[in-house]
Protein backbone atom coordinates (compact mmCIF):
# COMPACT_ATOMS: atom_id res chain seq x y z
CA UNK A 1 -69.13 -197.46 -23.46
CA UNK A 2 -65.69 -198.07 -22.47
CA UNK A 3 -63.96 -197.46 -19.27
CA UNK A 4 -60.45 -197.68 -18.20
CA UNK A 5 -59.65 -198.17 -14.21
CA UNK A 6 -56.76 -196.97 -13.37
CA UNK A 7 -54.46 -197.25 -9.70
CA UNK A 8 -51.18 -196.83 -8.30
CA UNK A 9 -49.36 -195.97 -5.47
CA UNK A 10 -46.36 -193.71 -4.37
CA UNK A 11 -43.94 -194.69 -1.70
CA UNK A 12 -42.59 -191.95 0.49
CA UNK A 13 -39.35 -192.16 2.40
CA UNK A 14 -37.46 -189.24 4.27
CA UNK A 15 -35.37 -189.46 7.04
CA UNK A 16 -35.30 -186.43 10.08
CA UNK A 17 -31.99 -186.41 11.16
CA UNK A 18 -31.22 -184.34 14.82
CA UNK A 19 -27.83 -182.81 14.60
CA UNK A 20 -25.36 -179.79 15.95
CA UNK A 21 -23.30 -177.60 13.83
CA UNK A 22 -24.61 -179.41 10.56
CA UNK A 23 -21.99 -177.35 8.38
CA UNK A 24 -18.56 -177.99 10.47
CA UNK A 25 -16.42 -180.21 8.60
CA UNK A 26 -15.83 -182.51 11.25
CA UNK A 27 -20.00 -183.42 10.77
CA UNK A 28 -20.39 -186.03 8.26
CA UNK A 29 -24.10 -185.74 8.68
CA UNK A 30 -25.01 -183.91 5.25
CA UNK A 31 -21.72 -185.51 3.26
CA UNK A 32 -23.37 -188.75 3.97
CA UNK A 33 -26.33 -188.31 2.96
CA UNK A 34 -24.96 -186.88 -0.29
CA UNK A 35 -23.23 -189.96 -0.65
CA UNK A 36 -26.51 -191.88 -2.16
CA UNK A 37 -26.61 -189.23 -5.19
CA UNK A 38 -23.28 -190.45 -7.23
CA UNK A 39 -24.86 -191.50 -10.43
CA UNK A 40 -22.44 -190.79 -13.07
CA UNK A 41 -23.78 -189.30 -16.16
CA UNK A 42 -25.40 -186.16 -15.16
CA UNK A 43 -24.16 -183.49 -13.40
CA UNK A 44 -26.41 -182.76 -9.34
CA UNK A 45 -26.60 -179.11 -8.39
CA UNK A 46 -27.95 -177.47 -5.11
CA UNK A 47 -29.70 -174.13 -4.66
CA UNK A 48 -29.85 -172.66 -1.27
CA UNK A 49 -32.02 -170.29 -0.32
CA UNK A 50 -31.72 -168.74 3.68
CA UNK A 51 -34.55 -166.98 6.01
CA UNK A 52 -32.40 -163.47 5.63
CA UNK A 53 -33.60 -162.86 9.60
CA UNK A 54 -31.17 -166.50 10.17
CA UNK A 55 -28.86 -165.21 8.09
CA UNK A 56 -28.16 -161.66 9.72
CA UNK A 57 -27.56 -163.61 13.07
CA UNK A 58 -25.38 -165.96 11.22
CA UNK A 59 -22.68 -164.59 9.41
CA UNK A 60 -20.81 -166.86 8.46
CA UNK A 61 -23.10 -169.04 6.91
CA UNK A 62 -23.18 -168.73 3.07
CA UNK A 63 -18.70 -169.35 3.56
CA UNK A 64 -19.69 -172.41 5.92
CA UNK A 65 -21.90 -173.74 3.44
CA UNK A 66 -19.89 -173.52 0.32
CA UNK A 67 -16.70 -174.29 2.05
CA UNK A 68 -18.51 -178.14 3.39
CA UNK A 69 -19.62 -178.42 -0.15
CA UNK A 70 -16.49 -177.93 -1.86
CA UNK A 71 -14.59 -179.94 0.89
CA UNK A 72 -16.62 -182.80 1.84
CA UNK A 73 -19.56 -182.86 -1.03
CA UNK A 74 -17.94 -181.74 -4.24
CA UNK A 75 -20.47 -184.18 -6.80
CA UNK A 76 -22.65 -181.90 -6.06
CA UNK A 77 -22.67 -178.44 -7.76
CA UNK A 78 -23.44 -175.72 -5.36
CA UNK A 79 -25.26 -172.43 -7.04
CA UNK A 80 -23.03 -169.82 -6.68
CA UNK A 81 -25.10 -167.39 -5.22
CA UNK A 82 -27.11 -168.05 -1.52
CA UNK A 83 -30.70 -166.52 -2.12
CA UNK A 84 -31.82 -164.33 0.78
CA UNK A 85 -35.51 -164.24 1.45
CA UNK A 86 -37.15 -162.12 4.47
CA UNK A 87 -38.28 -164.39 7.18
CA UNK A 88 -42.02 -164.64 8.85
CA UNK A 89 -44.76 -164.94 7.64
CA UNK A 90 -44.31 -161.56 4.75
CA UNK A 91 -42.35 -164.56 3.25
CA UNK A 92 -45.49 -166.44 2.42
CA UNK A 93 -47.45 -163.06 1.57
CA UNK A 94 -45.50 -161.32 -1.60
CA UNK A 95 -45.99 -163.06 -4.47
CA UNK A 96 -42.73 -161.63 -5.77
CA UNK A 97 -40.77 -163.89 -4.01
CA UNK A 98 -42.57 -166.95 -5.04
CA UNK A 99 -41.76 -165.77 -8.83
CA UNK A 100 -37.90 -164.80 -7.34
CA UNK A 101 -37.40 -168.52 -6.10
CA UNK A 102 -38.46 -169.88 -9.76
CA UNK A 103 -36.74 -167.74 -11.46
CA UNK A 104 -33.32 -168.62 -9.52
CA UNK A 105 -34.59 -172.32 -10.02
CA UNK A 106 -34.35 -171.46 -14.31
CA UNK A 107 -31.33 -169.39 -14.10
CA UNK A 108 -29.10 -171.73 -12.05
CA UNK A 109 -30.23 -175.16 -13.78
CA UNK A 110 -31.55 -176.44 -11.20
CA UNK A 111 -33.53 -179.45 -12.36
CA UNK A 112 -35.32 -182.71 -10.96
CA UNK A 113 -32.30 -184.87 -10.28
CA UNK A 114 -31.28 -181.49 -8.22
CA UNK A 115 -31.66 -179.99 -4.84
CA UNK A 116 -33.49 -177.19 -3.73
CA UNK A 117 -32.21 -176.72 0.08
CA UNK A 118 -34.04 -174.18 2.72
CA UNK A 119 -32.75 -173.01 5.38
CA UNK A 120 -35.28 -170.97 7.85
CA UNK A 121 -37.90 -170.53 10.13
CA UNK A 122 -41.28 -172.61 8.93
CA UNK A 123 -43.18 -169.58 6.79
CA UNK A 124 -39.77 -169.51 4.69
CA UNK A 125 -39.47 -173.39 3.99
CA UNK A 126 -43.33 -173.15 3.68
CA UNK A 127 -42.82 -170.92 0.82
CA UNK A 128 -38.92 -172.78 -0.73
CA UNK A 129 -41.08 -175.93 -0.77
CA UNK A 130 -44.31 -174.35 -2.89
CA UNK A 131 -41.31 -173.05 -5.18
CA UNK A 132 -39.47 -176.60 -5.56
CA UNK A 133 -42.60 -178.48 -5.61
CA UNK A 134 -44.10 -176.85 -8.63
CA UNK A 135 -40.83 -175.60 -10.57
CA UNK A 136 -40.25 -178.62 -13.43
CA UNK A 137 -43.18 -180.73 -11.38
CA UNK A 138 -41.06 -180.96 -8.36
CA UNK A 139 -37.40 -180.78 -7.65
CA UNK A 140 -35.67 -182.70 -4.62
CA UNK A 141 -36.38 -180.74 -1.25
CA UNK A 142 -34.26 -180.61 1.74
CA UNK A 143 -35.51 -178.84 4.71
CA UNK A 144 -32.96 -176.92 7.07
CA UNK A 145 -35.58 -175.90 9.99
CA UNK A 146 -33.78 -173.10 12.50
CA UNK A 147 -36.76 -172.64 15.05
CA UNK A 148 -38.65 -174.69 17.28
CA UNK A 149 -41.49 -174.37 15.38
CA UNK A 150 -40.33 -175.53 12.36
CA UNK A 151 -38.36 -177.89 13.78
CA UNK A 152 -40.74 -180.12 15.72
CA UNK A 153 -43.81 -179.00 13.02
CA UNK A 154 -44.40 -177.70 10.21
CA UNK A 155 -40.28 -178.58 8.85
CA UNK A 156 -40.84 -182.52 9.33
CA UNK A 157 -44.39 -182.71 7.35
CA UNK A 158 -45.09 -183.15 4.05
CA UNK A 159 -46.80 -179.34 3.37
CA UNK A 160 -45.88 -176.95 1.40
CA UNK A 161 -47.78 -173.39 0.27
CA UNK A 162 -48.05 -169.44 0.42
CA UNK A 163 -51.08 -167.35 1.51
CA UNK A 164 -53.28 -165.71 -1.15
CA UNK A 165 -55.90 -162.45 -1.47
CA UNK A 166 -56.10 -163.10 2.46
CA UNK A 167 -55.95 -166.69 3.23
CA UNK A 168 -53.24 -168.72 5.20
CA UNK A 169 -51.94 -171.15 2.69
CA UNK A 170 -54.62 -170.73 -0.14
CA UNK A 171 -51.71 -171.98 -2.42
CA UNK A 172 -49.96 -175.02 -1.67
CA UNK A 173 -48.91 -178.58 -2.27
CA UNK A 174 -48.57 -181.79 -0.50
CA UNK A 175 -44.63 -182.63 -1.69
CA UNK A 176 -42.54 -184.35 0.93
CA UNK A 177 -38.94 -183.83 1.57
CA UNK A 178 -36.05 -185.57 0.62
CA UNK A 179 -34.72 -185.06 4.17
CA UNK A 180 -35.27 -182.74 6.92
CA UNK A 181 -32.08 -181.69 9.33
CA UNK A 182 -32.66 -180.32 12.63
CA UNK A 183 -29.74 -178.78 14.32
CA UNK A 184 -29.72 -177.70 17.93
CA UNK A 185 -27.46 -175.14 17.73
CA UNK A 186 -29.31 -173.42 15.84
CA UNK A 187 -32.09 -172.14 18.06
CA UNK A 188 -29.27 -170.00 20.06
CA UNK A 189 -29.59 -167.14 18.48
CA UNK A 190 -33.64 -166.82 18.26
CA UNK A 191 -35.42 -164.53 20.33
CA UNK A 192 -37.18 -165.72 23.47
CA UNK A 193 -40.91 -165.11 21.47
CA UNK A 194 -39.98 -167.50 18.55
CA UNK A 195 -37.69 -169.95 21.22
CA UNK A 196 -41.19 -170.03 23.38
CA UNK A 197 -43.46 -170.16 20.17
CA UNK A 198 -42.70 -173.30 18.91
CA UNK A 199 -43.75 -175.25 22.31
CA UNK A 200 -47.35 -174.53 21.71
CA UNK A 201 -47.28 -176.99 18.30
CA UNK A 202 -46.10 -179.52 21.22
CA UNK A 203 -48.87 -178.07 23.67
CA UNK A 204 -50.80 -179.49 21.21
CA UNK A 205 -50.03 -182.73 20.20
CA UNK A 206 -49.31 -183.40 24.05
CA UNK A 207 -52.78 -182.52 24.52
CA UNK A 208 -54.72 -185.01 21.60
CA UNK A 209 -52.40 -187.75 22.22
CA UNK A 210 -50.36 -188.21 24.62
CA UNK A 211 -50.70 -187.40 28.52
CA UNK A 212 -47.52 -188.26 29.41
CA UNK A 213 -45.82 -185.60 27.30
CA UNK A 214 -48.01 -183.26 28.44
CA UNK A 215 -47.25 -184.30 32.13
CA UNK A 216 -43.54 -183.89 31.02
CA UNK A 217 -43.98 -180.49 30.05
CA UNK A 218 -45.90 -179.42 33.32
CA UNK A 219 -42.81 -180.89 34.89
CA UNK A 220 -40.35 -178.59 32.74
CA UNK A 221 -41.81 -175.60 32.67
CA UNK A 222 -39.18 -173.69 34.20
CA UNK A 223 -36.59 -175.48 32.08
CA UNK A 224 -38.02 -174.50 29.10
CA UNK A 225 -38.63 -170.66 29.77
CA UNK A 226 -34.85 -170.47 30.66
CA UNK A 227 -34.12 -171.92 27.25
CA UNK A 228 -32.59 -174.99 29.02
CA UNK A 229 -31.32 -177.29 25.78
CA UNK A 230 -31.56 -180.67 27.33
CA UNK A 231 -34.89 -179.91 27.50
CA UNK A 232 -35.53 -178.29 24.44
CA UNK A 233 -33.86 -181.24 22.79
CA UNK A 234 -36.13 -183.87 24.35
CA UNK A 235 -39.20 -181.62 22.97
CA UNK A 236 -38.71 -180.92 19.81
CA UNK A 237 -37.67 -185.28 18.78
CA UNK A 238 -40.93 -186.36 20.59
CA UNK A 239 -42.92 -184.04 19.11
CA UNK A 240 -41.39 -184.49 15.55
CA UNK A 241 -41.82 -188.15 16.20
CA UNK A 242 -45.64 -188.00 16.71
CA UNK A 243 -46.17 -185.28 14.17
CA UNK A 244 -43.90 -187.85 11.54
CA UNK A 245 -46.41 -190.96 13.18
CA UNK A 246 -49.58 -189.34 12.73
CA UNK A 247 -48.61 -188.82 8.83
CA UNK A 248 -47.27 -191.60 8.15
CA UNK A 249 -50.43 -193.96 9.89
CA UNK A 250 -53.22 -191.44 8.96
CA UNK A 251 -54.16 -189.12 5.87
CA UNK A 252 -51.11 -187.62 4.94
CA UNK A 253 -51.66 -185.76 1.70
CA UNK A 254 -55.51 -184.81 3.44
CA UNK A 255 -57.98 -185.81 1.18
CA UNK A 256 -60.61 -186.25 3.83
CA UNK A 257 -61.30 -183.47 6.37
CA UNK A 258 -60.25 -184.96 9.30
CA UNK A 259 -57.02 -182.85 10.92
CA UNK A 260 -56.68 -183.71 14.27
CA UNK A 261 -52.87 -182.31 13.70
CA UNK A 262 -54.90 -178.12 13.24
CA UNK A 263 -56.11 -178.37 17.09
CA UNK A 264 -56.75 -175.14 17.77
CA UNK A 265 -55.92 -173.87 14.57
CA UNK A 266 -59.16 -172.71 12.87
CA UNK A 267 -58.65 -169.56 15.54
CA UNK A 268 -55.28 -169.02 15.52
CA UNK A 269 -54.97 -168.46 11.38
CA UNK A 270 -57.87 -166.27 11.71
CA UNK A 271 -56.25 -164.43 14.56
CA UNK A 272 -52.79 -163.91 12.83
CA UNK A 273 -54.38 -162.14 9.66
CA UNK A 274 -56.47 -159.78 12.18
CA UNK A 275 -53.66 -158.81 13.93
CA UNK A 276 -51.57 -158.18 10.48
CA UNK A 277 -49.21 -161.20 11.98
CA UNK A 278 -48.19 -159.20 14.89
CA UNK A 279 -49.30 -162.38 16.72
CA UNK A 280 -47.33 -164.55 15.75
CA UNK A 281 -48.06 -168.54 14.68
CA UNK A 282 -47.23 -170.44 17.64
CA UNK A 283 -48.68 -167.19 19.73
CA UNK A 284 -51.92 -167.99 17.82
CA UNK A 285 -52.10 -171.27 18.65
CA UNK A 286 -51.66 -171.11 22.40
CA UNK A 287 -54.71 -168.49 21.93
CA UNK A 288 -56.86 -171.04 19.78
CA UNK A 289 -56.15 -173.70 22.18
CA UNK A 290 -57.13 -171.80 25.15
CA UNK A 291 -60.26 -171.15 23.23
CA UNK A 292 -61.42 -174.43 22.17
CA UNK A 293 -60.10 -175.98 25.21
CA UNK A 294 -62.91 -173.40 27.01
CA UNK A 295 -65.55 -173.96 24.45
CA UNK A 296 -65.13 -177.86 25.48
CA UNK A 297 -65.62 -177.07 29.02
CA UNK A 298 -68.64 -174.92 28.35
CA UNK A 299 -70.38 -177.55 26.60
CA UNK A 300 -69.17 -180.24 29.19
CA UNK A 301 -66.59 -181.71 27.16
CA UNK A 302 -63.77 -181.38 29.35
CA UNK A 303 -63.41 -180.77 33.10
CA UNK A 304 -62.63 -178.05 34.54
CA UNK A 305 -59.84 -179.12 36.63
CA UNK A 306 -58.21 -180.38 32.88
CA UNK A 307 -59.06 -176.89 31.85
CA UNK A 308 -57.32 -175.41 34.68
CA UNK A 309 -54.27 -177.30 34.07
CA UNK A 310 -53.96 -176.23 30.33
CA UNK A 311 -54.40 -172.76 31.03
CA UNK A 312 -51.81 -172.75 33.63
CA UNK A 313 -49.05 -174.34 31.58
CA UNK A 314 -49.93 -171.90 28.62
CA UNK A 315 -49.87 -169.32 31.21
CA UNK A 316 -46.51 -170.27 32.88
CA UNK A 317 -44.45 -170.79 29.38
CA UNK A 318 -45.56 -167.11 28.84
CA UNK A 319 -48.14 -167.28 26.32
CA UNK A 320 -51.47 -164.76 26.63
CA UNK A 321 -54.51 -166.28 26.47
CA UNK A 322 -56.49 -163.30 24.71
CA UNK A 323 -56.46 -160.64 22.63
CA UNK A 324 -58.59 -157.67 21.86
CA UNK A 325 -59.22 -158.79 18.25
CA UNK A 326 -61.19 -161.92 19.19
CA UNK A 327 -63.94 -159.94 20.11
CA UNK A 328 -63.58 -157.12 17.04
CA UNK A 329 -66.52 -156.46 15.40
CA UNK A 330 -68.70 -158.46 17.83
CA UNK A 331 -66.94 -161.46 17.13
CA UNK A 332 -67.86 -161.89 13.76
CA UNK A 333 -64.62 -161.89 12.23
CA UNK A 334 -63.71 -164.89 14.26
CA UNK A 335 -66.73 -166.32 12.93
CA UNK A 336 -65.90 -165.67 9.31
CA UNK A 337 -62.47 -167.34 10.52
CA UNK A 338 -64.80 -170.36 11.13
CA UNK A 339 -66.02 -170.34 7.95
CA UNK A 340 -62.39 -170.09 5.83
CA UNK A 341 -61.47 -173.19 7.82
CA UNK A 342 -64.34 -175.33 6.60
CA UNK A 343 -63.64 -174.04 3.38
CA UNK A 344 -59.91 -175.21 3.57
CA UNK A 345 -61.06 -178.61 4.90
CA UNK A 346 -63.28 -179.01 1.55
CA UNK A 347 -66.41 -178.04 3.09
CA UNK A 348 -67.33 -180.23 6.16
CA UNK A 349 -66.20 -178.59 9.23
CA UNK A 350 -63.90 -180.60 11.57
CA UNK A 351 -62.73 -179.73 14.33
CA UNK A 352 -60.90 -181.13 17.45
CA UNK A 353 -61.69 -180.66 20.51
CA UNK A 354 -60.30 -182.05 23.76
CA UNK A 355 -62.33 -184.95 26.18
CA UNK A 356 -59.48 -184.80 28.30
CA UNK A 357 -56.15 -184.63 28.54
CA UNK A 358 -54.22 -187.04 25.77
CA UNK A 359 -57.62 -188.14 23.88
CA UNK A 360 -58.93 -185.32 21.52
CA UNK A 361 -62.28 -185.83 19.99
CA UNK A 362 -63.79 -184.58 16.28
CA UNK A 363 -67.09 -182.92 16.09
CA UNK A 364 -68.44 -181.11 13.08
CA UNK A 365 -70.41 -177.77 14.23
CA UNK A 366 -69.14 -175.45 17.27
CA UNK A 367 -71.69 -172.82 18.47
CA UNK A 368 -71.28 -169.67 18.25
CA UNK A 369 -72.78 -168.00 20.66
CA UNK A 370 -70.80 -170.42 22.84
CA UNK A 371 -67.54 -169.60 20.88
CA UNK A 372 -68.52 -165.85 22.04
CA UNK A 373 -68.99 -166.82 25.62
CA UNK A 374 -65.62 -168.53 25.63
CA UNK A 375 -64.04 -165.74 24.42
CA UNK A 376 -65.37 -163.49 27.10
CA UNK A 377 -64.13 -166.01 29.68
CA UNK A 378 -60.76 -165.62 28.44
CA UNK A 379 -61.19 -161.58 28.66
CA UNK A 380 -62.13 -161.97 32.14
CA UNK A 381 -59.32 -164.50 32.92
CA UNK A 382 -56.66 -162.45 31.77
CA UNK A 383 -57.54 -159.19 33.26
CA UNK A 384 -58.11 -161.17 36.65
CA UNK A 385 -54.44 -162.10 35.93
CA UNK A 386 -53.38 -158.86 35.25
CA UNK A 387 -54.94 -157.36 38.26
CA UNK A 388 -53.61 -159.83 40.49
CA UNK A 389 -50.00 -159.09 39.10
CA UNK A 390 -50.50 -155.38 39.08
């Protein structure tokens, strides 16, 4: 018998850049970095493809964009139509769009020495990246992220996919981008649920890593809820920086099950398909954190007073801490939600759970009976709330 042993490795570069008004012509930003793709000999094109929600708050966009093109970057040949796809997380449910976005890829030419550009909010380059990533074995992504969540989260990482028969992101890839650009400006026109969603993904990597960030956000509460930019600014690069850190020193393409990055997670994905994605991501997530933040309280985990201090932040940046259908069906859908997450891990269940504030800590079975309890804690909480304010 003969055996052949094979091994290689892949080196993965992309830069985050942090920008205003990325398509004015006095910002070299993007005409710079098309300056490293001037090979003669083959012809470069670019397909764009917008979050149609961005768009309607943006008209001017698809002119801006092919007017910087064909002024400052005109080796590369821009498709001639911008493809509108509806933002949210319907993006990532309709097959039909998938099979739209590789269809444009064919019809426009757009091969591997070419770009595939999104512009949108996280579920839309979620779903632009599973199209580039798979059309012709993976075409050149850049990511143009226009809310906080997908600007300090899920735009800077390296995943791509679409839900399936039920399941967040059944369907994916791991493909990194090319480059990711973040620009400020932006984030002006969101709507204070999406401009408040995207702190939560900060929430928690503040709350498995560092202390200090979280300490900074306690401090800037206020500024943040009045949509203060400074602020926002200073939120979204540190917690792109530790999101881009933790890939690039741990397991970035995930081939073990350890995700200390889905903190809080395993509830929140269950929560957004119960609630038909009414809740929204980011809404999720201050809910899932709330939960296992409880559930590591309960089992002496974390102290109350640390407890206490989570929930009022959530509380104060205007995120509810409950909703009706954690308890549907005497909890057992959130328990089946349990059970699609172990799944997606590959089988072992892990899951992170807070020691204290800044060190999170991985443990492989949650109770749930105590998982119940913690979710009637949160019932109680918030109606205390709600009586207090009534």
């Amino acid at each position: 018998m003969q055996t052949i042993q094979q091994r290689f490795q892949i080196e993965y570069q992309y830069s985050v850049f942090f920008t205003e008004n990325l398509f004015h012509q006095n910002n070299p930003l993007l005409k710079d970095f098309f300056s490293n793709y001037t090979e003669q000999g083959f012809q470069r094109k670019a397909l764009v493809i917008v979050d149609e929600g961005f768009a309607s708050h943006h008209p001017s966009l698809t002119s801006d964009i092919q007017t910087y093109f064909s002024e400052s970057v005109s080796h590369i040949s821009l498709a001639k139509d911008v493809i509108l796809v509806p933002g949210g997380e319907a993006s990532k449910n309709d097959p039909a769009l998938f099979e739209k976005l590789c269809l444009a890829v064919d019809t426009y030419g757009i091969d591997r020495h070419s770009f595939v550009i999104g512009i949108g909010g996280g579920a839309v380059l979620d779903l632009v990246g599973y199209a580039a990533a798979v059309s012709h074995r993976g075409i050149k992504l850049i990511r143009i992220p226009t809310t906080v969540l997908s600007q300090n989260d899920s735009g800077v990482g390296v995943k791509n996919g679409i839900n399936f028969h039920g399941k967040k992101n059944f369907l994916g890839t791991f493909a990194p981008p090319v480059a990711v650009f973040n620009d400020l400006t932006f984030l002006r026109t969101l709507d204070d649920r999406d401009w408040r969603g995207g702190i939560a993904e900060a929430i928690k990597v503040a709350l498995i890593k560092d202390v200090s960030f979280f300490e900074w956000m306690e401090k800037n509460a206020d500024n943040l809820v009045n949509r203060d930019e400074p602020a926002m600014s200073y939120l979204i690069h540190r917690c792109a920086e530790m999101h881009t850190d933790h890939i690039a020193g741990g397991d970035p393409f995930e081939f073990g099950s350890s995700r200390p990055l889905d903190f809080g997670h395993w509830a929140a994905h269950k929560l957004e398909y119960l609630t038909g994605f009414e809740v929204r991501h980011g809404e999720a997530v201050a809910i899932g954190i709330a939960l296992d933040c409880v559930y590591a309280t309960q089992i002496g985990m974390l102290a109350e007073s640390d407890l206490y201090r989570i929930l009022d932040l959530l509380s104060k940046l205007g995120f509810d801490l409950y909703h009706s259908k954690l308890a549907e069906n005497d909890k057992i859908n959130l328990r089946n939600g349990l059970q699609e997450f172990r799944e997606h891990l590959g089988g072992r269940l892990t899951i992170m759970l807070l020691e204290k504030i800044g060190k999170g800590v991985e443990v492989h079975e949650l109770d749930a009976d105590i998982i119940a309890k913690a979710v009637d804690y949160l019932e109680t909480a918030t109606l205390t709330t709600t009586e207090k304010n009534s």
